[in-house]
Protein backbone atom coordinates (compact mmCIF):
# COMPACT_ATOMS: atom_id res chain seq x y z
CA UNK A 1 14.59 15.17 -5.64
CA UNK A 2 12.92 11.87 -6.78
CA UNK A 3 9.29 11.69 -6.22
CA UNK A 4 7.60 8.24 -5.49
CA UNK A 5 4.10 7.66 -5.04
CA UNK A 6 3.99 4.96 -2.48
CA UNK A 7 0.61 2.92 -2.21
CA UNK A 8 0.04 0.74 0.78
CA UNK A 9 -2.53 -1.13 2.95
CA UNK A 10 -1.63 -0.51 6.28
CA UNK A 11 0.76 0.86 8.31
CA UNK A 12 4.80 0.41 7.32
CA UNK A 13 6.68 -1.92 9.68
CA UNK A 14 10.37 -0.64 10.29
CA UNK A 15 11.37 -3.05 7.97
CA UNK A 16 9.27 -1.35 4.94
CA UNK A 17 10.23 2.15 5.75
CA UNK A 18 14.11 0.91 6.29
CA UNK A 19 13.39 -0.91 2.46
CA UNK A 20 12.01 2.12 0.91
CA UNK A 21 13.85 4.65 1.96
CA UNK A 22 17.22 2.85 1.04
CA UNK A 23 16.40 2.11 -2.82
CA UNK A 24 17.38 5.03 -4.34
CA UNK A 25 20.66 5.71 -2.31
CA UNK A 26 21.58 8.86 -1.20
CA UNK A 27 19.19 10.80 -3.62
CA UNK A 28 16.38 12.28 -1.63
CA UNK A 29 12.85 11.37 -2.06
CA UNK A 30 9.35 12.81 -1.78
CA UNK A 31 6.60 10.05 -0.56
CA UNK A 32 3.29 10.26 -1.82
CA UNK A 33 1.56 8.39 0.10
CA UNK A 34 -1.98 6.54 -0.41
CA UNK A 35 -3.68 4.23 1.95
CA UNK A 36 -6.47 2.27 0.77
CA UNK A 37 -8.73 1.06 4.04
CA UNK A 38 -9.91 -2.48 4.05
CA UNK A 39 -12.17 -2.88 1.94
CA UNK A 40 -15.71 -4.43 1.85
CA UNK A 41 -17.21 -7.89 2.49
CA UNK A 42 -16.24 -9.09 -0.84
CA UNK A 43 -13.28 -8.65 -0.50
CA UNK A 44 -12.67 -11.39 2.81
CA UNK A 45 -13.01 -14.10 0.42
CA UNK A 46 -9.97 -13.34 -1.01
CA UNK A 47 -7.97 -12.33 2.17
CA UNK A 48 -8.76 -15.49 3.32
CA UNK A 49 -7.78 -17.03 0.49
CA UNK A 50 -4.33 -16.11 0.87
CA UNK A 51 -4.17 -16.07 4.51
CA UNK A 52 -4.82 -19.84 4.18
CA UNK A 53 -2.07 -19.65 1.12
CA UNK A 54 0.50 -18.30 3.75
CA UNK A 55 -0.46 -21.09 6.14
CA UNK A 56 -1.96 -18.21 8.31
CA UNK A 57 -5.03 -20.40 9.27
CA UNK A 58 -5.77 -18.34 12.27
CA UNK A 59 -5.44 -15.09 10.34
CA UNK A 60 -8.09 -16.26 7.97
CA UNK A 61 -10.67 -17.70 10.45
CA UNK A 62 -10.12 -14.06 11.99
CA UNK A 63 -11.04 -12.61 9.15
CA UNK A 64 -14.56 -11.49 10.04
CA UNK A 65 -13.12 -9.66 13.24
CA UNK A 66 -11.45 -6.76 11.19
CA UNK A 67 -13.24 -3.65 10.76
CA UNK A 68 -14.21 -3.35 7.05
CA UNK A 69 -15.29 -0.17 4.65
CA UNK A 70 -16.01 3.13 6.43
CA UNK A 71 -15.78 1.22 10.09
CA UNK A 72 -12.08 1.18 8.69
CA UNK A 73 -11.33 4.49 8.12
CA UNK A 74 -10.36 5.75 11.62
CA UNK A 75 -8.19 2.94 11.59
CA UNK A 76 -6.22 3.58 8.24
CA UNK A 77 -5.78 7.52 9.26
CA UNK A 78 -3.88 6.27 12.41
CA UNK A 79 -1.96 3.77 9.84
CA UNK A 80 -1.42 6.36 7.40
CA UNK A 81 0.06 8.61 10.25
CA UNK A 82 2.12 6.37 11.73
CA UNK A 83 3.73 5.45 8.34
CA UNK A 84 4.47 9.13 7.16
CA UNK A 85 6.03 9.75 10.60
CA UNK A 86 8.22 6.75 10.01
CA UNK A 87 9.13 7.56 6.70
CA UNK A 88 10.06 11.21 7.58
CA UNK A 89 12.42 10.06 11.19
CA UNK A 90 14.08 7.79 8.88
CA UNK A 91 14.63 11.08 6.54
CA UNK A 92 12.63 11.15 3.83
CA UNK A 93 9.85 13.76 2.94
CA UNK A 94 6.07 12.64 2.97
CA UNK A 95 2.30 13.75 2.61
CA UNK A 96 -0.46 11.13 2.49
CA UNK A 97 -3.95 10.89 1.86
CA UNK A 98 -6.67 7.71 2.45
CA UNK A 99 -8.19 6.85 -0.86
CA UNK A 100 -11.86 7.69 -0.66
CA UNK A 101 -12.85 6.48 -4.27
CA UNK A 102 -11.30 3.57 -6.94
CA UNK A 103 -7.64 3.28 -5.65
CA UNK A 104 -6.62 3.04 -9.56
CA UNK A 105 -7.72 6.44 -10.43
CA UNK A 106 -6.67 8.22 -7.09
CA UNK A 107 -3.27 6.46 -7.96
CA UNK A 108 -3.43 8.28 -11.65
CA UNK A 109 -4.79 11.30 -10.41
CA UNK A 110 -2.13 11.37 -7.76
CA UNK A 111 0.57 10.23 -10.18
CA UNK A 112 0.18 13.22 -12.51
CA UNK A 113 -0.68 15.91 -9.72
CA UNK A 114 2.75 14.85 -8.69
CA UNK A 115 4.52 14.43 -11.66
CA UNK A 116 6.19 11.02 -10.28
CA UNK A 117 8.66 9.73 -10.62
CA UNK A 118 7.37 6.09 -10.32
CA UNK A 119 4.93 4.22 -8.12
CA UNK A 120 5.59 1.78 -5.63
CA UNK A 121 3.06 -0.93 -4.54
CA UNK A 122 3.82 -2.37 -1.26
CA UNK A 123 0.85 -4.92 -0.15
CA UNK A 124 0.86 -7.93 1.25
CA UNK A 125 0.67 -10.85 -1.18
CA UNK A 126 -2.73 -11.41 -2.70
CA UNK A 127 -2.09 -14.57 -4.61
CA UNK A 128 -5.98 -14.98 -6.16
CA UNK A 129 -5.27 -11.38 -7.44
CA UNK A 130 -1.96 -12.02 -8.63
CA UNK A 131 -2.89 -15.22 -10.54
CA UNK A 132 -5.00 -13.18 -12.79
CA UNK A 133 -3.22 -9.97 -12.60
CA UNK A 134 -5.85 -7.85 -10.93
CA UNK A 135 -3.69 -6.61 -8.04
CA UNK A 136 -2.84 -3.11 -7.81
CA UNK A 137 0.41 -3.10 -9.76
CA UNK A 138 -0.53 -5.62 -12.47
CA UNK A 139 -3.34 -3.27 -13.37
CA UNK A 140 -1.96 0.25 -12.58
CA UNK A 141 1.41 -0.81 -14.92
CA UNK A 142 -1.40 0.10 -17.60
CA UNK A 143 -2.43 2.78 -16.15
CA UNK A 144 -0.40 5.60 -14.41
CA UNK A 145 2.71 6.15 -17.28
CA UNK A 146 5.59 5.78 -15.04
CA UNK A 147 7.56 2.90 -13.85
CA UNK A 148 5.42 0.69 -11.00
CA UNK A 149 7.30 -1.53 -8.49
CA UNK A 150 6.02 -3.93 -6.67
CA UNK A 151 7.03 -5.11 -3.10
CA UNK A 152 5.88 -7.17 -0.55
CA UNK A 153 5.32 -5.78 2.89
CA UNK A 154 7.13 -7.52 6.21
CA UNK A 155 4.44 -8.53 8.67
CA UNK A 156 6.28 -7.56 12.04
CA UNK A 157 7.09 -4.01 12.89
């Protein structure tokens, strides 16, 4: 059985699970997966930033509305549920866990208490991030000693 750890900001569209599930064929995997809840206030900036980037002007002048550091964690524990049920109807199996701490080292920590196989990093794009290569998968290709893959997530479930 392959064993991914699968790191993600909110809940998997149909379209994500459908993706993930499918790239390694017929072998079956193990998801790992990590949530990391919005963040705090300094981080807005820069989801702004690439809302307006996307052409998502509305997104980014809504930006203030969404719930933000522990205010967010009820809402990624329904997101993380409704993403390990959809991976495991479509088949594969999963466990999951909200990061509490630095989503880097839960990643490592995870990684090894594992023993993955490889890490996937689906996120929306975060183009300021990207730029300098301080978005998760940029930084935790240094870190976590398997193979990281990087996808972007579909928007619509």
């Amino acid at each position: 059985m392959f064993t991914s750890v699968l790191m993600i900001e909110k809940a998997l569209t149909s379209a994500d699970v459908e993706f993930v599930t499918t790239l390694h064929g017929e072998e079956p995997v193990f998801f790992h997966v990590l949530l990391q809840p919005r963040g705090d206030q300094a981080d807005r900036l820069l989801r702004a930033i690439d809302d307006i980037a996307l052409g998502e002007l509305d997104e980014a002048a809504r930006e203030g509305e969404t719930p933000e550091g522990e205010a967010a964690k009820g809402e990624g524990e329904r997101a993380l549920d409704v993403s390990l049920r959809a991976l495991r109807a479509a088949g594969g199996r999963a466990e999951g866990r909200l990061v509490e701490d630095h989503p880097l080292d839960a990643l490592k920590t995870l990684v090894t208490e594992v023993d993955a196989d490889e890490v996937i990093v689906l996120t929306d794009p975060h183009y300021v991030e990207e730029f300098f290569h301080r978005d998760w998968a940029s930084r935790a290709r240094h870190k976590v000693g398997v193979p990281v893959l990087k996808l972007f997530s579909h928007s619509k479930a």
